[in-house]
N, C-alpha and C. Protein backbone atom coordinates (compact mmCIF):
# COMPACT_ATOMS: atom_id res chain seq x y z
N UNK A 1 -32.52 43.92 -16.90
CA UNK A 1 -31.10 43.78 -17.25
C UNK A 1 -30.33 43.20 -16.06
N UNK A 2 -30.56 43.90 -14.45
CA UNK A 2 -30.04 43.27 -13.53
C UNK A 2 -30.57 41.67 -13.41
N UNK A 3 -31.86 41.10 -13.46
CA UNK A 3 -32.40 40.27 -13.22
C UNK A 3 -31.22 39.54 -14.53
N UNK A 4 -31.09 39.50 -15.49
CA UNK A 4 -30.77 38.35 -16.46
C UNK A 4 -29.03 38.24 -16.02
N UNK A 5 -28.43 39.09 -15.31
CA UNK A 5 -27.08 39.34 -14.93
C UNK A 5 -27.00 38.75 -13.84
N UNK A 6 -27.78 38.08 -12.97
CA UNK A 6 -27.91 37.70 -12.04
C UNK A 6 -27.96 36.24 -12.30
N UNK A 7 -28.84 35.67 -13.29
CA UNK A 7 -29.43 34.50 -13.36
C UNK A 7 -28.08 34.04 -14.07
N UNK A 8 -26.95 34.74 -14.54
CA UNK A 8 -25.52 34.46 -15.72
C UNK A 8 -24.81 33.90 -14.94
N UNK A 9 -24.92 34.80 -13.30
CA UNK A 9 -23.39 34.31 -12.56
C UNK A 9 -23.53 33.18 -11.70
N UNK A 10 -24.42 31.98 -11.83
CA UNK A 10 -23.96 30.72 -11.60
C UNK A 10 -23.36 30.20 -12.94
N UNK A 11 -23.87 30.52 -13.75
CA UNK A 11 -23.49 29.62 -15.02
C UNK A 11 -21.62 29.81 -15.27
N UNK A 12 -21.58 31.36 -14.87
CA UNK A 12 -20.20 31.59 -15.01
C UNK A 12 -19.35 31.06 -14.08
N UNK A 13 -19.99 31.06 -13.26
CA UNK A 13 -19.19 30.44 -11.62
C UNK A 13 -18.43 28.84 -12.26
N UNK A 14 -20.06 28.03 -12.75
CA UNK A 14 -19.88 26.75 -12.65
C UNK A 14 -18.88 26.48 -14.11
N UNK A 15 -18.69 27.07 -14.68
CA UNK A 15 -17.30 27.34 -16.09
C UNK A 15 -16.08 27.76 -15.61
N UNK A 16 -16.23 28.54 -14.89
CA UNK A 16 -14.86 29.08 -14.16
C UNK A 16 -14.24 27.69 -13.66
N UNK A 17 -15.07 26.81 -12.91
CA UNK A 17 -14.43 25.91 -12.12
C UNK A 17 -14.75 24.58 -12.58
N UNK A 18 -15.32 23.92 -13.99
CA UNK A 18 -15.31 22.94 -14.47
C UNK A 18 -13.66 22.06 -14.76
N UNK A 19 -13.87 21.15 -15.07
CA UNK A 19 -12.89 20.66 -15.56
C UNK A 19 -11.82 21.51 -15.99
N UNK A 20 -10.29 21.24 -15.32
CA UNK A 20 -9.30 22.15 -15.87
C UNK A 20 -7.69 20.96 -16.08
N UNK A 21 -6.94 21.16 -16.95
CA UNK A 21 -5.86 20.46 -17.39
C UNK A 21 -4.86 21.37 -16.42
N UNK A 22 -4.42 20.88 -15.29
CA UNK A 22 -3.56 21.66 -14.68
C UNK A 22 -1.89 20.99 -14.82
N UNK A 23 -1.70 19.90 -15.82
CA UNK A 23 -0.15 19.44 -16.19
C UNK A 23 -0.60 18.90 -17.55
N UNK A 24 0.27 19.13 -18.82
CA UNK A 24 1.51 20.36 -18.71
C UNK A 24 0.69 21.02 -18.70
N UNK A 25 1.63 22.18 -18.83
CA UNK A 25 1.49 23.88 -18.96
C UNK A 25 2.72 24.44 -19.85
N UNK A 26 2.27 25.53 -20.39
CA UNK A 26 3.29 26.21 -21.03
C UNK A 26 4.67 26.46 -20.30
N UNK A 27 4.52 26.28 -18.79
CA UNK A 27 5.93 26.57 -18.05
C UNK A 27 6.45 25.10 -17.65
N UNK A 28 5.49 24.30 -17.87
CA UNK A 28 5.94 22.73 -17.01
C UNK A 28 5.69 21.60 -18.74
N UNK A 29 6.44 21.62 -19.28
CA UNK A 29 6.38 20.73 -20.36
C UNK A 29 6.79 19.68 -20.29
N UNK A 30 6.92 18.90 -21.10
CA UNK A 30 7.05 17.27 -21.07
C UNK A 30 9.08 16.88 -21.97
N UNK A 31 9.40 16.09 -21.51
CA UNK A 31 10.67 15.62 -22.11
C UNK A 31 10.46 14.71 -23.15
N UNK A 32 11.36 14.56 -23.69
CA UNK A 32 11.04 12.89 -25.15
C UNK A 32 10.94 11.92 -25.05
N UNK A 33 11.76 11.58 -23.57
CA UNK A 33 11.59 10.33 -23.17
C UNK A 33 11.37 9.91 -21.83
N UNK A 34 10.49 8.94 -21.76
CA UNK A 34 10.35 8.32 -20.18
C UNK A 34 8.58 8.63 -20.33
N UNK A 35 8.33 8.53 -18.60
CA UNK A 35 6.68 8.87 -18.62
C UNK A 35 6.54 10.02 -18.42
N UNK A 36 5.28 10.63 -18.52
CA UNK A 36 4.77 11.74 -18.67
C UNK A 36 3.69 11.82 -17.80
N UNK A 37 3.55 13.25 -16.96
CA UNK A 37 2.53 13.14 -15.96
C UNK A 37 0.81 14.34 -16.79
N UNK A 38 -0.15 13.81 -16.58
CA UNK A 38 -0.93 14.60 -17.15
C UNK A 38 -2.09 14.89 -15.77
N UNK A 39 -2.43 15.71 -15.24
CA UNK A 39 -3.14 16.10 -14.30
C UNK A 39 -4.29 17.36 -14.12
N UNK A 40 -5.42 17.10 -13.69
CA UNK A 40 -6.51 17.92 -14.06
C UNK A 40 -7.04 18.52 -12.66
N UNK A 41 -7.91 19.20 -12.76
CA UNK A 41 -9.35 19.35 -11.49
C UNK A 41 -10.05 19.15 -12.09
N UNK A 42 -11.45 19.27 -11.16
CA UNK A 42 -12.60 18.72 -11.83
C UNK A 42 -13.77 19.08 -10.16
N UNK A 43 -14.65 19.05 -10.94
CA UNK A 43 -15.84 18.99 -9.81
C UNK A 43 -16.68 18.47 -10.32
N UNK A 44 -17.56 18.06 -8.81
CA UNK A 44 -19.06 16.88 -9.23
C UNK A 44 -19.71 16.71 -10.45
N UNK A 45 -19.89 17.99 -11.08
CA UNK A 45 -20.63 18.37 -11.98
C UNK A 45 -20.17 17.68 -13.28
N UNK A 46 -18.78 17.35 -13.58
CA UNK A 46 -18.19 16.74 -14.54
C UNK A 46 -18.11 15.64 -14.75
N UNK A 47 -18.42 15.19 -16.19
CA UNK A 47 -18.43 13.44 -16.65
C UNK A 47 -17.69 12.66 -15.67
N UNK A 48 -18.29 11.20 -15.23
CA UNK A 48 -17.12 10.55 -14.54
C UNK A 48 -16.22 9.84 -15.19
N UNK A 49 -15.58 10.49 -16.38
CA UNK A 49 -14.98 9.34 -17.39
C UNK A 49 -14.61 10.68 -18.53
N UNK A 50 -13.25 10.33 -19.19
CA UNK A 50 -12.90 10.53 -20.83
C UNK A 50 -11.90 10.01 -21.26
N UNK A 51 -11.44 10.68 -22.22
CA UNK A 51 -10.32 10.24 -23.14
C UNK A 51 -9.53 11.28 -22.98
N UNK A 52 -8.21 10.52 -23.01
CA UNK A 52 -7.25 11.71 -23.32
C UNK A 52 -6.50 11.41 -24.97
N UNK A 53 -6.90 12.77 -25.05
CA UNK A 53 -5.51 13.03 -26.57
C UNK A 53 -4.57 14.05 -26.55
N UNK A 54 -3.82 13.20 -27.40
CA UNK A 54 -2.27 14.20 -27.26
C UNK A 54 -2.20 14.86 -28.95
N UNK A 55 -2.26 16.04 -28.91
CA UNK A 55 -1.77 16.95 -30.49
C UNK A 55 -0.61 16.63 -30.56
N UNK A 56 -0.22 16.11 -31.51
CA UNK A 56 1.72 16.85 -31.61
C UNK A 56 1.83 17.64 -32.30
N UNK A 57 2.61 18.80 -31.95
CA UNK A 57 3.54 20.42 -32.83
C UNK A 57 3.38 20.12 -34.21
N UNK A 58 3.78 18.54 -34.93
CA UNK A 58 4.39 18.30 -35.87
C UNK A 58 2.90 18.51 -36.92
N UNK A 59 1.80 17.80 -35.93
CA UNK A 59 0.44 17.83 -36.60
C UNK A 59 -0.37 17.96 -35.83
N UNK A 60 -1.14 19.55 -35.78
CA UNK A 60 -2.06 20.25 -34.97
C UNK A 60 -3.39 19.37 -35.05
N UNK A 61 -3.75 18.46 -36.20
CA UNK A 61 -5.10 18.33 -36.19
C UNK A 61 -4.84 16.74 -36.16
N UNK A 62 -3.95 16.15 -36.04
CA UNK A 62 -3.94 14.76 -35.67
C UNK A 62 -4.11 14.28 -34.46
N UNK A 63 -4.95 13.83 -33.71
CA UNK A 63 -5.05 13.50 -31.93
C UNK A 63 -4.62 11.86 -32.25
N UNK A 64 -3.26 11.68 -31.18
CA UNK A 64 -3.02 10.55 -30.72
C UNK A 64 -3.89 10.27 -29.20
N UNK A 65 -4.53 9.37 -29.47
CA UNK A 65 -5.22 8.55 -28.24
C UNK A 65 -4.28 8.07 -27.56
N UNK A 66 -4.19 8.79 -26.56
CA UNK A 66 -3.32 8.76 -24.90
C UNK A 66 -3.98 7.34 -24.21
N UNK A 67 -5.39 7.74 -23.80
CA UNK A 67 -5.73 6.73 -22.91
C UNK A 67 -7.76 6.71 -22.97
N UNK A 68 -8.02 5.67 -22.68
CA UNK A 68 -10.09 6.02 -22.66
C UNK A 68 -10.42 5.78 -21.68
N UNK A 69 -11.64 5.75 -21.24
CA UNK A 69 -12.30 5.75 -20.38
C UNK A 69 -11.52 6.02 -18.31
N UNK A 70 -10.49 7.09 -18.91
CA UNK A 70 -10.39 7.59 -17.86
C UNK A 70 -11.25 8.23 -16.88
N UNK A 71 -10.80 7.65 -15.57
CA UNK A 71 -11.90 8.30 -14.18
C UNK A 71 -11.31 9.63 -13.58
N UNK A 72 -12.37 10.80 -13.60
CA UNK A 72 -12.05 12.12 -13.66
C UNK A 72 -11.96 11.78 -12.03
N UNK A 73 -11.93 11.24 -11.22
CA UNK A 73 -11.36 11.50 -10.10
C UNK A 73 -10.42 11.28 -9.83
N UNK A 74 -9.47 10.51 -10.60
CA UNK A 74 -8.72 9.75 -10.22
C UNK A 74 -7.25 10.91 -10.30
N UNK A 75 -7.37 12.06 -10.66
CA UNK A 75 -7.05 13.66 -10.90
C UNK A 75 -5.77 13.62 -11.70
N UNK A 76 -4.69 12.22 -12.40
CA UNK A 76 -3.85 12.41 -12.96
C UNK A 76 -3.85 11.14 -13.35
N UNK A 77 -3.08 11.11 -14.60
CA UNK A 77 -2.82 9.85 -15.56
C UNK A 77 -1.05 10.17 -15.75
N UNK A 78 -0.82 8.85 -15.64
CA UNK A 78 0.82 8.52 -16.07
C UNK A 78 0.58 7.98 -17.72
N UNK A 79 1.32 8.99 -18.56
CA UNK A 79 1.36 8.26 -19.79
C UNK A 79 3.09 8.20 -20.14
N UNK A 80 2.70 6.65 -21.18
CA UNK A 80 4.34 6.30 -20.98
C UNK A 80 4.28 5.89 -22.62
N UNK A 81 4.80 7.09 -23.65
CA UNK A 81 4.56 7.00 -25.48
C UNK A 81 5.46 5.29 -25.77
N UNK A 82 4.41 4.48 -26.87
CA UNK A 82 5.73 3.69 -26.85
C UNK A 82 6.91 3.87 -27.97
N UNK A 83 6.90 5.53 -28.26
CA UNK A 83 8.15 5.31 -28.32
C UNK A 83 8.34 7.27 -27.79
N UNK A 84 9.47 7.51 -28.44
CA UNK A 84 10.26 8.69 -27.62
C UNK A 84 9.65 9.86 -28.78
N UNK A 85 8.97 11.30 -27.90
CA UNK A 85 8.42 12.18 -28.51
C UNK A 85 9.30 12.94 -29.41
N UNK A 86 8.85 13.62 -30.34
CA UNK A 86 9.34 14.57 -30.92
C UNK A 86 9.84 15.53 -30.47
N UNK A 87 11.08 16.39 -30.09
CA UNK A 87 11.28 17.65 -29.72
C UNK A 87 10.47 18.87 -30.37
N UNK A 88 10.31 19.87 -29.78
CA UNK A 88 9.53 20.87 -29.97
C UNK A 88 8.29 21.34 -29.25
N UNK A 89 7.94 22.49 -29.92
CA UNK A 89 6.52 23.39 -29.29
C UNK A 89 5.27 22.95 -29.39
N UNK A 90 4.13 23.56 -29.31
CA UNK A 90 3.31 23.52 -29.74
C UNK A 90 2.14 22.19 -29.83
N UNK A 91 2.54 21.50 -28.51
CA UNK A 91 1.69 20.19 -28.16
C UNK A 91 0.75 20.86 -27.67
N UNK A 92 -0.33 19.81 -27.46
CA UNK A 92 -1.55 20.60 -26.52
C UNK A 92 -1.94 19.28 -26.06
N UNK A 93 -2.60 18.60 -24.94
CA UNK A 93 -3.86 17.74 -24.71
C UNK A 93 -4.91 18.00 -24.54
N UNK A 94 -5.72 17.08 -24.85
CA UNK A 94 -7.46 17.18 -24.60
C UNK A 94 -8.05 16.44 -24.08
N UNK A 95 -8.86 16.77 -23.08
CA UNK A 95 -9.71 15.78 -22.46
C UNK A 95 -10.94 16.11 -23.52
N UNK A 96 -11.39 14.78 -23.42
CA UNK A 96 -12.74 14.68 -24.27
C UNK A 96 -13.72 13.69 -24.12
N UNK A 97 -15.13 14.20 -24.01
CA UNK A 97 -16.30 13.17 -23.61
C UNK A 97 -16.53 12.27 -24.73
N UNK A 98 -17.31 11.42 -24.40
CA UNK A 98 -17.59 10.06 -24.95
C UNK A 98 -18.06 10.18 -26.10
N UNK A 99 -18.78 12.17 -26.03
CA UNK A 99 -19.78 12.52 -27.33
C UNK A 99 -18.99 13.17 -28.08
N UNK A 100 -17.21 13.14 -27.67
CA UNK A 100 -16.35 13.50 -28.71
C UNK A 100 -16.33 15.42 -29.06
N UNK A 101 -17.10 15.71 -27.72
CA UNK A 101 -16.86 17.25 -27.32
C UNK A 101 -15.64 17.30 -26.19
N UNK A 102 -15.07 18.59 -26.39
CA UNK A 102 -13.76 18.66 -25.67
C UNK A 102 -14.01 19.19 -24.37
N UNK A 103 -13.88 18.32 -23.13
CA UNK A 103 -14.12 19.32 -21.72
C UNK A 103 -13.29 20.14 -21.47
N UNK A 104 -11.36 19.84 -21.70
CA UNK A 104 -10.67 20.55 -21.43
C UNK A 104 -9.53 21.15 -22.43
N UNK A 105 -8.15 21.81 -22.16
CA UNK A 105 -7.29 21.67 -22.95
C UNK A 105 -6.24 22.30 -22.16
N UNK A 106 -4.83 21.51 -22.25
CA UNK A 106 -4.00 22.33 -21.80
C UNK A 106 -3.31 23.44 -22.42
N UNK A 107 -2.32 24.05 -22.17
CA UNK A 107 -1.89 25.40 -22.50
C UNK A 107 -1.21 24.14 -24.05
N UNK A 108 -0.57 25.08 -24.76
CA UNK A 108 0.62 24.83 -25.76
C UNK A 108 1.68 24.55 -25.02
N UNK A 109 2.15 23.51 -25.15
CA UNK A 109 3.77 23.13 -24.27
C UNK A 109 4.89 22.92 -25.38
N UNK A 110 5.97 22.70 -25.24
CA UNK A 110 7.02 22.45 -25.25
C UNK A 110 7.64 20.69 -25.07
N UNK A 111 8.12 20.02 -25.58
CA UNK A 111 8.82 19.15 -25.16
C UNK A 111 10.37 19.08 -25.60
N UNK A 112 11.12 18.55 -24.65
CA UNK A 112 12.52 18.49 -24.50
C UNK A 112 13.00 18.27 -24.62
N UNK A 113 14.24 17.88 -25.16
CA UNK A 113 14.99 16.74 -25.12
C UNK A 113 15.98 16.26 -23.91
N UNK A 114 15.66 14.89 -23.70
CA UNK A 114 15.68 14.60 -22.53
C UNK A 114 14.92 13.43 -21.63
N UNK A 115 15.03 12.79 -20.46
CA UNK A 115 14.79 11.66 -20.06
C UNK A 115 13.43 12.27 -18.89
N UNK A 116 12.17 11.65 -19.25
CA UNK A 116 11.60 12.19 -17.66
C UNK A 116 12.14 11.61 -16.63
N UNK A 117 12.23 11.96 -15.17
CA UNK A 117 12.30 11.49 -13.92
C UNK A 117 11.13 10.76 -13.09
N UNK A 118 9.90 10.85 -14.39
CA UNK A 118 8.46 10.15 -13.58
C UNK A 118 8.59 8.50 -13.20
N UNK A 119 9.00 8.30 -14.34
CA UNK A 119 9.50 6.52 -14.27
C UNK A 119 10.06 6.11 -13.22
N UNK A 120 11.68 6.72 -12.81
CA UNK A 120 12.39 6.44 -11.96
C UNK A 120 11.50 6.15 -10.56
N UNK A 121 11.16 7.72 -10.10
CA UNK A 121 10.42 8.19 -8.88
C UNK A 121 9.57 7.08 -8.65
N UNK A 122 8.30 6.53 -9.87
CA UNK A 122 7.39 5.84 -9.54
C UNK A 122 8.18 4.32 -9.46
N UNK A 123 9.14 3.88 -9.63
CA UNK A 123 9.87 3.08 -9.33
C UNK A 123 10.63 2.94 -7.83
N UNK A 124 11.09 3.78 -7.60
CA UNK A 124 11.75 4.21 -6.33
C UNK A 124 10.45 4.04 -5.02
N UNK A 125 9.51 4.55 -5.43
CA UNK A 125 7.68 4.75 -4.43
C UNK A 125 7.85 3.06 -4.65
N UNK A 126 7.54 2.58 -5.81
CA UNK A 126 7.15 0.63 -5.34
C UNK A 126 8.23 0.16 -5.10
N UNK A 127 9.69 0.54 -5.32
CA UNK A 127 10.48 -0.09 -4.16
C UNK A 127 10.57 0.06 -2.68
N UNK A 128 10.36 1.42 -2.56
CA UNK A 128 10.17 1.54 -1.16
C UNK A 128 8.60 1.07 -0.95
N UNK A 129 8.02 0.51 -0.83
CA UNK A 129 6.77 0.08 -0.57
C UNK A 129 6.94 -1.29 -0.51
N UNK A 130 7.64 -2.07 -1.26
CA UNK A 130 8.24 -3.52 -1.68
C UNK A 130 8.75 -3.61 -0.21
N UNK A 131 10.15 -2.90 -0.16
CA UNK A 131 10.56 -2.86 1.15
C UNK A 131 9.41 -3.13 2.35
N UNK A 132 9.30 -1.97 2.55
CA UNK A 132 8.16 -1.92 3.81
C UNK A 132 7.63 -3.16 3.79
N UNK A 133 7.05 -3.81 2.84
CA UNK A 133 5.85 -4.56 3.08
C UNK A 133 6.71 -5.51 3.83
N UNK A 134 8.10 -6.04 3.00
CA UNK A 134 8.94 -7.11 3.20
C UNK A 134 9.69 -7.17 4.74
N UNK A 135 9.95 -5.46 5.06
CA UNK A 135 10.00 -5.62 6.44
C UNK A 135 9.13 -5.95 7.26
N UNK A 136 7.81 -5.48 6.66
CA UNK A 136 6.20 -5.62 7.88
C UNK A 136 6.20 -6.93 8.81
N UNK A 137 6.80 -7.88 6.70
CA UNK A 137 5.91 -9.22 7.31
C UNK A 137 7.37 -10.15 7.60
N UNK A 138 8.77 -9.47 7.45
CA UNK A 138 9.86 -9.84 8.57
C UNK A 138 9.41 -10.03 9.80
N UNK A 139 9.47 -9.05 10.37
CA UNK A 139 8.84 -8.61 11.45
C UNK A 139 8.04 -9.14 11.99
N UNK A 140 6.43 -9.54 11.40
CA UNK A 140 5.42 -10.28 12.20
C UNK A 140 5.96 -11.63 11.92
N UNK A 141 6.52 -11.93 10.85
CA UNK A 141 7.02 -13.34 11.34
C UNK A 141 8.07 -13.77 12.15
N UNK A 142 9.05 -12.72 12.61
CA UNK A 142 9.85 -12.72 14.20
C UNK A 142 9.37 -12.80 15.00
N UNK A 143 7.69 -11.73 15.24
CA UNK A 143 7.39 -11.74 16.57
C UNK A 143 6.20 -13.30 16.32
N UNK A 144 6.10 -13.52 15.63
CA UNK A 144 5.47 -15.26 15.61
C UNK A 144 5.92 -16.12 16.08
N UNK A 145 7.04 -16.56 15.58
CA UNK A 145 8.40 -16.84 16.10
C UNK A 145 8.77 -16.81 17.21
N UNK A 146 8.89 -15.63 17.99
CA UNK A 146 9.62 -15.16 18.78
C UNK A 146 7.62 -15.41 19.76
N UNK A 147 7.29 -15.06 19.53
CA UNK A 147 5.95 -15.76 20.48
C UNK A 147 5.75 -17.30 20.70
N UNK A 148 5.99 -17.98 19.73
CA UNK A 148 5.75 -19.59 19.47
C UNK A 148 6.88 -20.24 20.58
N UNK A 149 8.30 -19.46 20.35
CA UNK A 149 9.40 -20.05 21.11
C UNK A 149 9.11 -19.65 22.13
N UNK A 150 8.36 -18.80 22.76
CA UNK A 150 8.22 -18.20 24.25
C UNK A 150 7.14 -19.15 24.71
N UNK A 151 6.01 -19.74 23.83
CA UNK A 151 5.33 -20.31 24.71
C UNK A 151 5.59 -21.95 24.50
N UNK A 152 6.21 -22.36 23.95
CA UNK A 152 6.81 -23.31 23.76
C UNK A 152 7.84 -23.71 25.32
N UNK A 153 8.60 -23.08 25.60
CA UNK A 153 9.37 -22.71 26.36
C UNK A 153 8.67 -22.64 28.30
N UNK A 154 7.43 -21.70 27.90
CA UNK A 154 6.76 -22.38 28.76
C UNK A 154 5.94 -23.34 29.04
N UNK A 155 5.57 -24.00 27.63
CA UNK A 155 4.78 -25.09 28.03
C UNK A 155 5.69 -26.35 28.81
N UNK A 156 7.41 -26.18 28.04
CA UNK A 156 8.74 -27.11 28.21
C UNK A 156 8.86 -27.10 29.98
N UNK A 157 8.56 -25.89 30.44
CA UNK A 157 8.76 -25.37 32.05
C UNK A 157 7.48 -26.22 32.65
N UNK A 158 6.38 -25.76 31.94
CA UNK A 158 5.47 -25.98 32.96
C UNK A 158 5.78 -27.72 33.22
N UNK A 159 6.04 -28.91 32.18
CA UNK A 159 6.34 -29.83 31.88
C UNK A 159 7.03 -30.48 32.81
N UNK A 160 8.17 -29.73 32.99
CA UNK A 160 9.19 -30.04 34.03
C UNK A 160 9.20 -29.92 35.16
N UNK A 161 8.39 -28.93 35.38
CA UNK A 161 7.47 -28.78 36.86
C UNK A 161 6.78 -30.11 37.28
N UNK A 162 6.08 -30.09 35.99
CA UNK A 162 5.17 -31.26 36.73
C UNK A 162 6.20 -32.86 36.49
N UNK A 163 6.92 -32.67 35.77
CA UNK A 163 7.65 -33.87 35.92
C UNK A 163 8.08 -33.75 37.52
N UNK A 164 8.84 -32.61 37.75
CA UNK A 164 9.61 -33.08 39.23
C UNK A 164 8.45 -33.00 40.08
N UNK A 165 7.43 -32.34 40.10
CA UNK A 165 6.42 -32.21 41.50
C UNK A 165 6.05 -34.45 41.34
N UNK A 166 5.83 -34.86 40.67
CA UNK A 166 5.42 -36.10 39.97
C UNK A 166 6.72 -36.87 40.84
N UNK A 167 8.19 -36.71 40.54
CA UNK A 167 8.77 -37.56 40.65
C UNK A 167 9.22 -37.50 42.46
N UNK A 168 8.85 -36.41 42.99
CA UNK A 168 8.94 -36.02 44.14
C UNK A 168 7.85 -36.47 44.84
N UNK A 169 6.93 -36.82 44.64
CA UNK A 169 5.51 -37.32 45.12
C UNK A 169 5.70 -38.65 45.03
N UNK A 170 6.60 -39.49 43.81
CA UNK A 170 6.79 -40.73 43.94
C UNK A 170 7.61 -41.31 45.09
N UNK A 171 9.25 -40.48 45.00
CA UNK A 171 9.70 -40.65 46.04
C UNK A 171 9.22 -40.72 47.84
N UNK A 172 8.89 -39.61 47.45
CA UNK A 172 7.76 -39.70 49.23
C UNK A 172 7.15 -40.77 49.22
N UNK A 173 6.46 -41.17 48.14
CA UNK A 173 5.01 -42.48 48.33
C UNK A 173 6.48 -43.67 48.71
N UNK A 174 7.46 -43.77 48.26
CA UNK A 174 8.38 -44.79 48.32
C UNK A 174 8.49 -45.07 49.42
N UNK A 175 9.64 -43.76 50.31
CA UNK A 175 9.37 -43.68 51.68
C UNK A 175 8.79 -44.27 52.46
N UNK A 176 7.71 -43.65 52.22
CA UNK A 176 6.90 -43.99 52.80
C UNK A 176 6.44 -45.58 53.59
N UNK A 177 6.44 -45.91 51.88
CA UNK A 177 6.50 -47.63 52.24
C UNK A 177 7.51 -48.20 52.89
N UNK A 178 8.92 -47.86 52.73
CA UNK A 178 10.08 -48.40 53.39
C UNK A 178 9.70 -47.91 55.16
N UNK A 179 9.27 -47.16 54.94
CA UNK A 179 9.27 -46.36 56.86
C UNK A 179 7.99 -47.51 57.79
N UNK A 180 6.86 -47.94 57.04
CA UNK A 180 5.74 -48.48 57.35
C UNK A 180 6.74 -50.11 58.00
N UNK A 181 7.09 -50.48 56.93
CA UNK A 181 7.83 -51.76 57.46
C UNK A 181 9.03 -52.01 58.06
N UNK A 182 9.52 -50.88 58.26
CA UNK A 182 10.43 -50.60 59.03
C UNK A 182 10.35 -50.83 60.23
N UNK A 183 9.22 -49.85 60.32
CA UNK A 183 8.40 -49.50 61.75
C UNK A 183 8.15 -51.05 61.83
N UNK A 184 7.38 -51.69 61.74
CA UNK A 184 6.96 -53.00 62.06
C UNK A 184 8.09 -53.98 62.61
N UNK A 185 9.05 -54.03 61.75
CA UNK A 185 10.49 -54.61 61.89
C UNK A 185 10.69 -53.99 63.53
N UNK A 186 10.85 -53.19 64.00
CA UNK A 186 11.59 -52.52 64.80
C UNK A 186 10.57 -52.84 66.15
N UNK A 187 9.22 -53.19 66.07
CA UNK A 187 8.25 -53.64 66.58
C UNK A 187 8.31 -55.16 67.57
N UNK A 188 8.95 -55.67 65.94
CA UNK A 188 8.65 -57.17 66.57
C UNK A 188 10.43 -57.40 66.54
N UNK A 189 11.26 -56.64 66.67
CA UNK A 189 12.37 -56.77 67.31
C UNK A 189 12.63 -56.57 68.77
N UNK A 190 11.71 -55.99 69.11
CA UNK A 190 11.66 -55.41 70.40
C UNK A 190 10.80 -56.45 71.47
N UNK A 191 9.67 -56.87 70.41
CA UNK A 191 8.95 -57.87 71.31
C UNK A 191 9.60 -59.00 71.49
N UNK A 192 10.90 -59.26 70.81
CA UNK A 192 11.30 -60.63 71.06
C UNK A 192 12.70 -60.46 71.97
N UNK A 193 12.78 -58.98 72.07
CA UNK A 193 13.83 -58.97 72.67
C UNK A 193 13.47 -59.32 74.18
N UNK A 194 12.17 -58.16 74.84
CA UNK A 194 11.25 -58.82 75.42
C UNK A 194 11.45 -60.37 76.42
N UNK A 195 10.87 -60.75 75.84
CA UNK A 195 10.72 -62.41 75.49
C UNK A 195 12.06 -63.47 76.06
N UNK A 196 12.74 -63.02 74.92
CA UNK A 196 14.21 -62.76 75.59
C UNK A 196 14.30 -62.66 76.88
């Protein structure tokens, strides 16, 4: 009797903690309109993939197909009805395998009347993300910019350097020549003064 009570409590363990619908819930229900958040756990052990269906209050045994071949890791689905739910009790969802057995179910909920806030929020997240990106690549294209004109700037310097070291080297070579025949001049002025 101990031996077969023993060999039970993995099996119970691994049920306890299979697949679970943790949004909605009987305390966290859904509104009529806007998107809707649906969110689970799950461990290794569970399909990597199902379907979701939605009961409505109105008809317990009718499943509207939410979404398929959802990835159980992916731990929540945004569903957005295309059109606006029914008010009232008594919704449920189901996750369900491919073989059309049910892994999960959430509590009985409630829906509201009323606008969700999921839409907005997930709107607000890709605007601010829009942003960011738009500042990122502000930004690296300032400091591009702002690098290009800096070395630009020194290549303009180094340029001018060598222009004047260049035009200063000419002048001297000029000099130079004027001083050579100068000197000579001053040479044979002297020898004739001389002479003289």
């Amino acid at each position: 009797m101990l031996a077969h009570a023993l060999l039970s409590l993995p099996l119970v363990a691994l049920c306890a903690s299979a697949l679970q619908v943790t949004a909605p819930t009987n305390t966290t229900g859904w509104e009529t309109s806007g998107s809707q958040v649906i969110s689970w756990d799950s461990v290794s052990t569970d399909p990597s993939n199902f379907t979701i269906q939605l009961f409505p209050a109105s008809s317990p045994n009718t499943a509207t197909v939410v979404a398929t071949d959802v990835e159980t890791s992916s731990g929540t689905y945004t569903y957005t009805p295309s059109s606006s739910l029914a008010a009232g009790s008594g919704y449920r969802v189901n996750l369900v395998s491919d073989s059309g057995g049910i892994l999960a179910q959430s509590d009985y909920f409630t829906v509201e009347e009323g606008t969700s806030s999921v839409s907005a929020s997930a709107s607000a997240s890709a605007s601010g993300s829009a942003s960011a990106s738009a500042s990122a690549s502000m930004s690296s294209a300032s400091a591009s910019a702002s690098g290009s004109a800096s070395g630009a700037a020194s290549q303009t310097s180094g340029s001018s350097t060598s222009s004047s070291a260049a035009a200063a080297s000419s002048s001297k070579s000029a000099a130079d020549n004027l001083v050579a025949p100068g000197g000579v001049l001053l040479l044979v002025a002297g020898a004739i003064g001389l002479l003289a």
